[in-house]
Protein backbone atom coordinates (compact mmCIF):
# COMPACT_ATOMS: atom_id res chain seq x y z
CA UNK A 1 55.32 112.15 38.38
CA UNK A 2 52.08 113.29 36.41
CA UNK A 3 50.85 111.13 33.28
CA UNK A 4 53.53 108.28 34.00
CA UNK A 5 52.55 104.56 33.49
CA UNK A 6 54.46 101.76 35.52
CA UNK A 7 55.75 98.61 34.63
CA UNK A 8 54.35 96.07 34.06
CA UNK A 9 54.05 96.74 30.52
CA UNK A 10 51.96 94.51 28.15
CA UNK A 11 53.85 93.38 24.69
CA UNK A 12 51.67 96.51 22.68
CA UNK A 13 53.23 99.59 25.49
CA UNK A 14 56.75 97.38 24.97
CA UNK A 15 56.72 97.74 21.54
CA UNK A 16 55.26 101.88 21.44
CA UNK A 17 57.82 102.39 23.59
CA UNK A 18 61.02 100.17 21.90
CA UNK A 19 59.67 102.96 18.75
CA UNK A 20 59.68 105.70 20.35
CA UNK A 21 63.28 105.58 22.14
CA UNK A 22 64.23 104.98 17.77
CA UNK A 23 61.90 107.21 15.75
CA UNK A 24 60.21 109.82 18.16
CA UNK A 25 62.84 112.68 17.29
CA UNK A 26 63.08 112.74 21.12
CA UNK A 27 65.83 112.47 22.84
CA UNK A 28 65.78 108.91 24.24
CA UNK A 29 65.33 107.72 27.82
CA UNK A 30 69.37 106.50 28.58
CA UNK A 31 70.73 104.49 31.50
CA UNK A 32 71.74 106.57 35.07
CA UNK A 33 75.30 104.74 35.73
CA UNK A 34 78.12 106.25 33.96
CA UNK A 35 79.90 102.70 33.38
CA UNK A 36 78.30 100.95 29.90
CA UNK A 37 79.85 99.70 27.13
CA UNK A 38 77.87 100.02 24.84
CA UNK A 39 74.96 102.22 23.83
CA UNK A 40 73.25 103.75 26.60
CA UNK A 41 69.74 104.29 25.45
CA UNK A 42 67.24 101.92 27.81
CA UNK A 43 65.18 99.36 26.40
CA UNK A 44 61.92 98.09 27.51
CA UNK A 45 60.85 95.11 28.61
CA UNK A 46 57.91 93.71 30.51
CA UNK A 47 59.49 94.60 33.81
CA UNK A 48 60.63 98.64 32.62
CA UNK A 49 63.83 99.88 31.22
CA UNK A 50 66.97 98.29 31.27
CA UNK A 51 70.29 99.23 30.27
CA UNK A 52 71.72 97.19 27.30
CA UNK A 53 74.91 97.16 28.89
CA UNK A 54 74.70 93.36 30.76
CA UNK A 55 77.32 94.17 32.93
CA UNK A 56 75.02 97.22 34.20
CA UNK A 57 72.24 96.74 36.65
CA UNK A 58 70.58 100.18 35.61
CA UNK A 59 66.75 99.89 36.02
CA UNK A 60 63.63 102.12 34.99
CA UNK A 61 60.05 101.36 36.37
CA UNK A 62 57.98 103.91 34.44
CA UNK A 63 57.42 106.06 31.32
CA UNK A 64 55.41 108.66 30.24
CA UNK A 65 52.26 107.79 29.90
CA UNK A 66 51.96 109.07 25.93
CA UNK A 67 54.76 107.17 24.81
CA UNK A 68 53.21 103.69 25.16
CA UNK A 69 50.90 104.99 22.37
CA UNK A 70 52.10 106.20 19.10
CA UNK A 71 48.51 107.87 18.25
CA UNK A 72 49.12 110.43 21.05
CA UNK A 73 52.74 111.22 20.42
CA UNK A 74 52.40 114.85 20.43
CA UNK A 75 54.34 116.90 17.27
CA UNK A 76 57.09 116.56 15.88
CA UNK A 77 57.08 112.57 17.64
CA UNK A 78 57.06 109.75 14.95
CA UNK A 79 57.52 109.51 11.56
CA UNK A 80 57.51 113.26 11.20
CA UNK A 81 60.14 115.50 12.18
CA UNK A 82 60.08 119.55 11.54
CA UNK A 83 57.51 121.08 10.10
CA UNK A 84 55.40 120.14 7.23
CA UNK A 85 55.59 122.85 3.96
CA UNK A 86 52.27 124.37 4.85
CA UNK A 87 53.20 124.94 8.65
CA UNK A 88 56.76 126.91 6.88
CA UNK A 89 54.61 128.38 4.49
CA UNK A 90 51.41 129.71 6.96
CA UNK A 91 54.41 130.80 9.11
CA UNK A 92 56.42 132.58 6.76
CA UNK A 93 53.31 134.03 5.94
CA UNK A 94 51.70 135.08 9.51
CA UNK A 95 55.91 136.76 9.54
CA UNK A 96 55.01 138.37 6.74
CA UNK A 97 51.65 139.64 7.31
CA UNK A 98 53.02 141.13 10.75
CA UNK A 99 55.75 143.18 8.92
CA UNK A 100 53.33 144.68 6.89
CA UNK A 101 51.22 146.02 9.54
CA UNK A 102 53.89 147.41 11.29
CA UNK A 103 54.90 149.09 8.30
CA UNK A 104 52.08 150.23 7.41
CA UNK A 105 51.42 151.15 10.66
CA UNK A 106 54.69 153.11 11.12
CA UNK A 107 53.55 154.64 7.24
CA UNK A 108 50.32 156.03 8.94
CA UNK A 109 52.23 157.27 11.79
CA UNK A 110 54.58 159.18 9.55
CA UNK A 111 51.58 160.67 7.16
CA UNK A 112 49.53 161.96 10.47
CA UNK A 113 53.29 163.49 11.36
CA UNK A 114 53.55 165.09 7.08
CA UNK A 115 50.00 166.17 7.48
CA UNK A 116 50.22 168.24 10.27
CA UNK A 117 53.37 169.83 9.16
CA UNK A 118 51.89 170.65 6.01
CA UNK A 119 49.03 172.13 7.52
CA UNK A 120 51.16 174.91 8.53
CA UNK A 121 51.25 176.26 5.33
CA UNK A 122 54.62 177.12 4.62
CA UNK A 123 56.57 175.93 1.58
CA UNK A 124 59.72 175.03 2.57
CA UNK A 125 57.08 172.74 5.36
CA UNK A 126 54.99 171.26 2.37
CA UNK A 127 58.00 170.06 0.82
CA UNK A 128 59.59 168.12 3.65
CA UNK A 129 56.44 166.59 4.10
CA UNK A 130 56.06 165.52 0.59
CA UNK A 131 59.39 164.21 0.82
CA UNK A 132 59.14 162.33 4.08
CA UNK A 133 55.49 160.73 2.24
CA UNK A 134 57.35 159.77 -0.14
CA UNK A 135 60.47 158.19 1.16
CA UNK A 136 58.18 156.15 3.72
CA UNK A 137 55.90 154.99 0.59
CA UNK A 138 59.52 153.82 -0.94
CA UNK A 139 60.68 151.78 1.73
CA UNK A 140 57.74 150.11 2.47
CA UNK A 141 57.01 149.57 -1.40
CA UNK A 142 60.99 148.22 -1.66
CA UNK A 143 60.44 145.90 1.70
CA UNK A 144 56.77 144.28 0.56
CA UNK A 145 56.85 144.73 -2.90
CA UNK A 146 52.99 145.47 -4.92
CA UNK A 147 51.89 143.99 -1.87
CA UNK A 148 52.09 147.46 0.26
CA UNK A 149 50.19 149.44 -2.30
């Protein structure tokens, strides 16, 4: 494995890890044998992982390497789990902002398509056009609001 630290473990990667199998938001590193009692979730030691069960002999030599050290946990690890406000808010935005361009880009492609049928100068033409303008500028007004104009 890539990035994986082996025990021995000094008392500072015991005590990363012992947080991270409780707060990381991860799912935590459990014992192999299908026979414990109690909790499955390992617990380290100086020696590695060990099941909690003491009538299971379930070992674990290594980790990965980031979870001995709670300053690399990547995102959402640690205290924090789920997105902060501004990441929903900058993505509910960036969701937003890509709506609008396609509208506006589907608006665009609908005016280039009014245009050239009113350039053919007939009237019953220049008033489907008008209507199709308008009926695009609605539902893009009714979907973003001031925002489209």
């Amino acid at each position: 494995m890539t990035d994986t630290i082996t025990a021995p473990w000094s008392s500072e990667q015991v005590a990363a890890l012992a947080q991270f199998q409780t707060n990381s938001g991860m799912h935590p590193f459990t014992c192999g044998a299908d026979r414990h009692t109690q909790s499955p979730n390992l617990v380290p030691s100086h020696s590695g992982w060990h099941c909690p069960d003491p009538a299971c002999d379930y070992r674990q030599d290594w980790a990965h390497k980031f979870m001995a050290d709670p300053t690399t946990w990547p995102r959402p690890f640690g205290d924090r789990h789920g997105p902060t406000p501004e990441e929903v808010r900058d993505a509910v935005l960036a969701a937003r902002i890509q709506e609008l361009e396609h509208l506006r880009a589907r608006l665009n492609r609908v005016r280039t398509i009014a245009d050239q049928l009113a350039s053919q100068g007939r009237l019953g033409v220049d008033l489907e056009a008008d209507g199709i303008r308008r009926g695009i500028a609605q539902q893009l007004h009714d979907a973003l609001g001031t925002q489209a104009n």
